[in-house]
Protein backbone atom coordinates (compact mmCIF):
# COMPACT_ATOMS: atom_id res chain seq x y z
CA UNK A 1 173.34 14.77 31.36
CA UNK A 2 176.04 15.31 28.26
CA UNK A 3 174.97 18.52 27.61
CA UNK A 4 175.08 19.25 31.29
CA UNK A 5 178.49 17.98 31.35
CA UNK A 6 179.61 19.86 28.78
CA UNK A 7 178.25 23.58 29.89
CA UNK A 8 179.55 23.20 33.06
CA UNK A 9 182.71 22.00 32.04
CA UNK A 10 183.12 24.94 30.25
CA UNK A 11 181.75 27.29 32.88
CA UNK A 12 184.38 25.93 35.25
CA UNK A 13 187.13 26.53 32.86
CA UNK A 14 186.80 30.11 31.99
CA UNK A 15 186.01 30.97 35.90
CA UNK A 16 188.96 28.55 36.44
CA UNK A 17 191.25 30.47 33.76
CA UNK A 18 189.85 34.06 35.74
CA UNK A 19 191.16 33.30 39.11
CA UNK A 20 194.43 31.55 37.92
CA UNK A 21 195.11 34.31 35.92
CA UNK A 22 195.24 36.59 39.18
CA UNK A 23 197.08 33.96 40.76
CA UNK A 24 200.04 33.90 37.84
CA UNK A 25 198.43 30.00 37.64
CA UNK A 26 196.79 30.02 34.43
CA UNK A 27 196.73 26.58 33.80
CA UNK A 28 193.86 26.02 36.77
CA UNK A 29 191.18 26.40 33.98
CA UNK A 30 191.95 23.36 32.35
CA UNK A 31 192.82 21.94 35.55
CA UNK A 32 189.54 22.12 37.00
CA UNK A 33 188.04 21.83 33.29
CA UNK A 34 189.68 18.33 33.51
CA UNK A 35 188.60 17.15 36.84
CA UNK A 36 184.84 18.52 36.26
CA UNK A 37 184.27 16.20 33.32
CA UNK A 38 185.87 13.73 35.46
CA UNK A 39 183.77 13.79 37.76
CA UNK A 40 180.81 13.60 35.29
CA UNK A 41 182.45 10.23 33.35
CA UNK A 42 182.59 8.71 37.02
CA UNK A 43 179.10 9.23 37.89
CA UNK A 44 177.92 8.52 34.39
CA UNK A 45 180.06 4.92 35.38
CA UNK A 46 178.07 4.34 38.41
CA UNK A 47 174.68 5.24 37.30
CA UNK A 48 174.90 2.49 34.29
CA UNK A 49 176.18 -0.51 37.16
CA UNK A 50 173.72 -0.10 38.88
């Protein structure tokens, strides 16, 4: 699941970086870079209360 984490968080931020760039907005990569791994800690949280 780390390693999962990880690739995609990096996916997301260069395709995040691409589209802001066209948008003049290029801080979306880490943006959405930021909120990805986010969103992996929080489930990472949830699976290990249970």
């Amino acid at each position: 699941m780390i390693i999962l984490g990880i690739v995609a968080t990096i996916i997301v931020g260069v395709f995040g970086s691409a589209i802001g760039y066209e948008m003049n907005f290029v801080e979306l990569g880490a943006i959405l870079s930021i909120a990805t791994m986010g969103g992996f800690i929080m489930a990472e949280i949830r699976r290990n209360k249970k």
